[in-house]
Protein backbone atom coordinates (compact mmCIF):
# COMPACT_ATOMS: atom_id res chain seq x y z
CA UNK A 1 0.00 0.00 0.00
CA UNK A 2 1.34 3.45 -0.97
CA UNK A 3 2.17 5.75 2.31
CA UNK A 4 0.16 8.43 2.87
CA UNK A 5 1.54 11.67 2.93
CA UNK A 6 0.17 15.00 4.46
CA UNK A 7 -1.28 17.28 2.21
CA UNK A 8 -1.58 20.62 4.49
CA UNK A 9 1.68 22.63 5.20
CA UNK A 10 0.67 23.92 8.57
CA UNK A 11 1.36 23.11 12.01
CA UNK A 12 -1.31 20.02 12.57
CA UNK A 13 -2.50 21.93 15.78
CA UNK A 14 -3.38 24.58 13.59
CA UNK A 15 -5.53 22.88 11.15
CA UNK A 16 -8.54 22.90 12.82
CA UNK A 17 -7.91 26.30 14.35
CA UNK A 18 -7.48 27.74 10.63
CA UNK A 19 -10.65 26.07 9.39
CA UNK A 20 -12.20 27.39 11.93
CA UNK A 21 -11.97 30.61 11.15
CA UNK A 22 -12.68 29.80 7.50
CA UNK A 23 -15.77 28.54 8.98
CA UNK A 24 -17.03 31.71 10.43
CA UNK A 25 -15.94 33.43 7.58
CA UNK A 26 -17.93 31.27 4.87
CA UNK A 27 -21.08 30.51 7.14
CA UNK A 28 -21.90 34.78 7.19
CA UNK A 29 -21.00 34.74 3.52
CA UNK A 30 -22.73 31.48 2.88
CA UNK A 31 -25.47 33.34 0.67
CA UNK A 32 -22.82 34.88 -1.46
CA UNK A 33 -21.07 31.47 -2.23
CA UNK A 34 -24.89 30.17 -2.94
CA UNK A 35 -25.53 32.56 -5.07
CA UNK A 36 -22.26 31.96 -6.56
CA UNK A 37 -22.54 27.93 -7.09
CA UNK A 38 -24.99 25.29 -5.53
CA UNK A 39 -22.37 23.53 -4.41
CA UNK A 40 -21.80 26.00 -1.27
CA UNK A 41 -25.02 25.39 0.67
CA UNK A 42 -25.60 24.59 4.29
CA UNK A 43 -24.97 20.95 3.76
CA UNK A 44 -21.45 21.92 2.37
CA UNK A 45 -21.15 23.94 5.67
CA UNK A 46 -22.70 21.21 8.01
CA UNK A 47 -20.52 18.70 6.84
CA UNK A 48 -17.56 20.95 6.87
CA UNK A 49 -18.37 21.83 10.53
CA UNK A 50 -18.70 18.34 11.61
CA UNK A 51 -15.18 17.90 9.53
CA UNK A 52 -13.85 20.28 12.09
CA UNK A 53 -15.03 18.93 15.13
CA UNK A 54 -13.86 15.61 14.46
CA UNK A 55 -10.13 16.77 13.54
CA UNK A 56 -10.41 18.57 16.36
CA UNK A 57 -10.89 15.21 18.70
CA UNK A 58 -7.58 13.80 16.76
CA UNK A 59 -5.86 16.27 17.31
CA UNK A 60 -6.44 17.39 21.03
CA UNK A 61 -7.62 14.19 22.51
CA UNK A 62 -9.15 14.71 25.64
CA UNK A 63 -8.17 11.68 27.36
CA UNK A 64 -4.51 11.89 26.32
CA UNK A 65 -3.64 15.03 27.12
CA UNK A 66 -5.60 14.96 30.72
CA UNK A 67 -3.18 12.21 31.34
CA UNK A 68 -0.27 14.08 30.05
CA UNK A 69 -0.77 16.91 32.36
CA UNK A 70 -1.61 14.46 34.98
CA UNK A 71 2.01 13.02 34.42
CA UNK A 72 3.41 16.34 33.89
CA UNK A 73 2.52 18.09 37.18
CA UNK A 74 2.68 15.04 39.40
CA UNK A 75 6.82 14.95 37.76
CA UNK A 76 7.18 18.44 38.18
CA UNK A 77 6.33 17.94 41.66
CA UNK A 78 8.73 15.41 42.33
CA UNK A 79 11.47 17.57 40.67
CA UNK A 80 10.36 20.90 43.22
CA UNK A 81 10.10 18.50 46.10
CA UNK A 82 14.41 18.52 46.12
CA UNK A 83 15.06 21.84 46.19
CA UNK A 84 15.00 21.45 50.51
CA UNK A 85 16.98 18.26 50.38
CA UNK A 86 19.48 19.74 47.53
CA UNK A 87 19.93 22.62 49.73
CA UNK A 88 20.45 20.96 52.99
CA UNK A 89 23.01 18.49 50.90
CA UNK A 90 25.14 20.96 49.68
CA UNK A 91 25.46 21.83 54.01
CA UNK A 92 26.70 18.19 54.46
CA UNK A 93 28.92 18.29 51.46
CA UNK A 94 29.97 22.23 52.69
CA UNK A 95 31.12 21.01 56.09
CA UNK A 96 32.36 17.67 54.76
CA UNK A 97 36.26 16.79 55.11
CA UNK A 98 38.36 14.16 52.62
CA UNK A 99 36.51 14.48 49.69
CA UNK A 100 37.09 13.49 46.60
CA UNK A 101 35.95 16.79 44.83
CA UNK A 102 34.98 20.48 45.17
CA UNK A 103 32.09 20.43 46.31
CA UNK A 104 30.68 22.76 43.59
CA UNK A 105 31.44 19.61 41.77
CA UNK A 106 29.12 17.24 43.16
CA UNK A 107 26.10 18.12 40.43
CA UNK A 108 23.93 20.66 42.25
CA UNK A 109 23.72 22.72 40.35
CA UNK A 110 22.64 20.70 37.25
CA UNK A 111 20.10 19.40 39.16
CA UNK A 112 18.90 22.97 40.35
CA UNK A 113 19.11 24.03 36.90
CA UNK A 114 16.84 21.39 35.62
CA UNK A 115 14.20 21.39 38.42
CA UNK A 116 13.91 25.35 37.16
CA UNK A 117 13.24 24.87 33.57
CA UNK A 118 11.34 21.91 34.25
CA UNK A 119 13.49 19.62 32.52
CA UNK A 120 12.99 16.31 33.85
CA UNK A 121 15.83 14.15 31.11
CA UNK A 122 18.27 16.35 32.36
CA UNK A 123 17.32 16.04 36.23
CA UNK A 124 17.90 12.52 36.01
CA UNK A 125 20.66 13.19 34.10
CA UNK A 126 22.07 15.50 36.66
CA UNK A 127 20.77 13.59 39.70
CA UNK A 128 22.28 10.13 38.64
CA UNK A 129 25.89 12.08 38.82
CA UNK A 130 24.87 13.96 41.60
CA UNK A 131 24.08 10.10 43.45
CA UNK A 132 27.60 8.74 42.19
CA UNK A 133 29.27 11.75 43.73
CA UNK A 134 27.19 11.33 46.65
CA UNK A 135 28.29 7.66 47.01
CA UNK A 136 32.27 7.85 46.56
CA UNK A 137 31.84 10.64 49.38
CA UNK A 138 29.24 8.79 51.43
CA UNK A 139 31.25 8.49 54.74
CA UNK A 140 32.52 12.21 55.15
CA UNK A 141 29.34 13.29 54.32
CA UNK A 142 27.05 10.93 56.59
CA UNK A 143 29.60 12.23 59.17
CA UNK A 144 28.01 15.60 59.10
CA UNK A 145 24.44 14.04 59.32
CA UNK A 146 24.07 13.31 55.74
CA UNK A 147 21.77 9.34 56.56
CA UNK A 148 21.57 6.30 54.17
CA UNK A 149 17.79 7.14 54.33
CA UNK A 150 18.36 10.82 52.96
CA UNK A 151 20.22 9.40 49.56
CA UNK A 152 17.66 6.25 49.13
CA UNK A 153 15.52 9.82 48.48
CA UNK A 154 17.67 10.91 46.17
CA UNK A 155 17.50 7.44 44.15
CA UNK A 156 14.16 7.31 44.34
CA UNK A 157 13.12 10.36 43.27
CA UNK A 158 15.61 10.04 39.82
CA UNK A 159 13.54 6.79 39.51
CA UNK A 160 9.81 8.21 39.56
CA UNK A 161 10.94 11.57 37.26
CA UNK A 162 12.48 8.95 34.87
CA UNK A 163 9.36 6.24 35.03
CA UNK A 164 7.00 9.32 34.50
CA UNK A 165 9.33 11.24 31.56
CA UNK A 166 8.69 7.57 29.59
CA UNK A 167 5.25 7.78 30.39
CA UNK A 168 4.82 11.55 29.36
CA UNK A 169 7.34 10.33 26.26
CA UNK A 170 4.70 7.43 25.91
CA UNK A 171 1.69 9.31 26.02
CA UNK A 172 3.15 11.96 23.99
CA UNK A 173 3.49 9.08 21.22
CA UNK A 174 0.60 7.88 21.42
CA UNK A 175 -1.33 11.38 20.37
CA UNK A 176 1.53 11.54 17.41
CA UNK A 177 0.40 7.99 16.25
CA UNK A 178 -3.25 9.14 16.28
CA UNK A 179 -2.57 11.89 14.12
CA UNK A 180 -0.72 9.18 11.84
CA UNK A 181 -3.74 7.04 11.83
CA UNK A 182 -5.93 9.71 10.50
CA UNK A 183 -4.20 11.42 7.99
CA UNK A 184 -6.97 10.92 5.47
CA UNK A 185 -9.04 12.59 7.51
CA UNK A 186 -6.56 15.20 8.21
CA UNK A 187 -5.98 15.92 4.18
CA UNK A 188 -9.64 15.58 3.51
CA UNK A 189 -10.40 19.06 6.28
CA UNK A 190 -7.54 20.06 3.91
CA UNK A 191 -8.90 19.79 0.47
CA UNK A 192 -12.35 21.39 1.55
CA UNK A 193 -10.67 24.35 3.40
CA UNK A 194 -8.43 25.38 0.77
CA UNK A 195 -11.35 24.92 -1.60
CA UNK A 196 -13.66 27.30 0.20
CA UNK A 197 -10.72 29.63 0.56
CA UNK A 198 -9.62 29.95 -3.08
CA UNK A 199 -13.24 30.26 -4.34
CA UNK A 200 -13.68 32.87 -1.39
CA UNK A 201 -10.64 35.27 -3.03
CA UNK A 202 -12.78 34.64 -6.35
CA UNK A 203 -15.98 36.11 -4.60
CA UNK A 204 -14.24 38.77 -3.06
CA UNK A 205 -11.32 39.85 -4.40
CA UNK A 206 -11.94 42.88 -6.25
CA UNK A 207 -15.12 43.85 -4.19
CA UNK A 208 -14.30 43.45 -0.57
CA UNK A 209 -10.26 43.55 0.35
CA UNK A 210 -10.89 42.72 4.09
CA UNK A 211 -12.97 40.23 3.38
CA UNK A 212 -10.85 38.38 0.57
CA UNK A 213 -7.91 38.69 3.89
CA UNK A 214 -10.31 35.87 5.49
CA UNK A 215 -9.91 33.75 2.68
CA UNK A 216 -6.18 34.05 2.60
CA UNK A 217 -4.42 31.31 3.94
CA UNK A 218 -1.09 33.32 5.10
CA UNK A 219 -3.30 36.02 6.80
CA UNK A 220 -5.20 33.12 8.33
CA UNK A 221 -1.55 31.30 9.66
CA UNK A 222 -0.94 35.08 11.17
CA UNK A 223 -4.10 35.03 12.90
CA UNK A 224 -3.28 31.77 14.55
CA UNK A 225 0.29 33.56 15.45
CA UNK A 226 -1.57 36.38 16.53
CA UNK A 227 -3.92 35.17 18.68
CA UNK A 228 -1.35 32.53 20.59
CA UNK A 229 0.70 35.44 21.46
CA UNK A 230 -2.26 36.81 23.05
CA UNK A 231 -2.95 34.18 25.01
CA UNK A 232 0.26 33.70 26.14
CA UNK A 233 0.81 37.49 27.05
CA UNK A 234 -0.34 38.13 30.73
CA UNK A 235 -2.18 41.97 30.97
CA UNK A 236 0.48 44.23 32.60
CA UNK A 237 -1.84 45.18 35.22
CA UNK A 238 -1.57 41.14 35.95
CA UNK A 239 -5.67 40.08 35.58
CA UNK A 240 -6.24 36.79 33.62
CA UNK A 241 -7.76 37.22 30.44
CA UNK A 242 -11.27 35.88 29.63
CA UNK A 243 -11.51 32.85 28.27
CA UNK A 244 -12.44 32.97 24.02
């Protein structure tokens, strides 16, 4: 069987955002494209809606990405959780005699570093030197109260981050496959966007220049830009935004 290739050349978590607005933008010009061709009737625009709707549950599944964030914040947790034992470590290691490093050598501070930007390949990273370090100098530093129990922490923790990274990693997968698994679908939202946006610049293009914009698809792309950035951008006087 011949592989299927993607037809659209946009971010697939834009797709249905795009048609979207093409949606909007053909459904209060619907009687214009009527009048233009019976093939643009309400049927065209039901079926395009319900197009929409179901890219949109292949794209953003619920399920998946509830357990993503469910993974997410219960490993970012874990990872904010060490700052206090990181910090009374570095005491131990401070006071520590006969060691077989600087102390600013141990792996602190990667481990700091990655708790901060939320980086949970490189906490593991970081922590599984951090442990070796933390073994070699095990005696001078249990000497200054450092326990056995205290590092089994350490261990563990790496362990969980790591077992819920290849979850998150898993998970992460799995919504990749499903947009794999649909591509058909995917193209097929494609072919009847971009065909209700070129015969939109037909309708409009030398009567209505704002309008013919909404049938563009770079001005559309823009608009997705557009209205991320706004999303993303707190107000300065530091109220949430209402939800769209």
């Amino acid at each position: 069987m011949k592989e299927l290739k993607k037809k659209f050349n946009v971010p697939v978590e834009d797709l249905p955002v795009i048609a979207g607005f093409a949606a909007k933008s053909f459904e209060s010009s619907l009687t214009t494209f009527t009048d233009y061709s019976p093939d643009f009737q309400q049927p065209y625009l039901s079926n395009y809606q319900a197009k929409i709707a179901l890219v949109e549950d292949i794209v953003f599944p619920e399920k998946i990405i509830k357990e993503i964030k469910v993974v997410t914040e219960r490993m970012n947790a874990a990872m904010e959780a060490m700052r206090d034992k990181l910090n009374r470590l570095e005491g131990y290691i401070s006071r520590a005699a006969n060691l077989t490093l600087k102390p600013e050598d141990f792996g602190i501070k990667g481990v700091r570093d990655a708790i901060s930007r939320k980086d949970a390949e490189k906490f593991c990273l970081n922590m599984g030197k951090l442990i070796t370090n933390v073994d070699a100098n095990f005696d001078s530093i249990s000497a200054k109260g450092f326990t056995a129990a205290a590092k089994e922490i350490l261990v563990n923790t790496k362990k969980s981050v790591k077992a819920d990274n290849d979850l998150q990693n898993s998970k992460a997968n799995e919504k990749s496959d499903l947009v794999e698994d649909n591509l058909e679908i995917l193209n097929d939202l494609w072919d009847n966007m971009t065909d209700i946006l070129k015969n939109g610049k037909i309708l409009f293009k030398n009567s209505d220049k704002s309008k013919t914009e909404e049938f563009t698809l770079t001005a559309l792309k823009t608009r997705v830009k557009q209205e991320r950035k706004k999303k993303e951008t707190p107000p300065e006087d530091g109220s949430v935004p209402p939800a769209q």
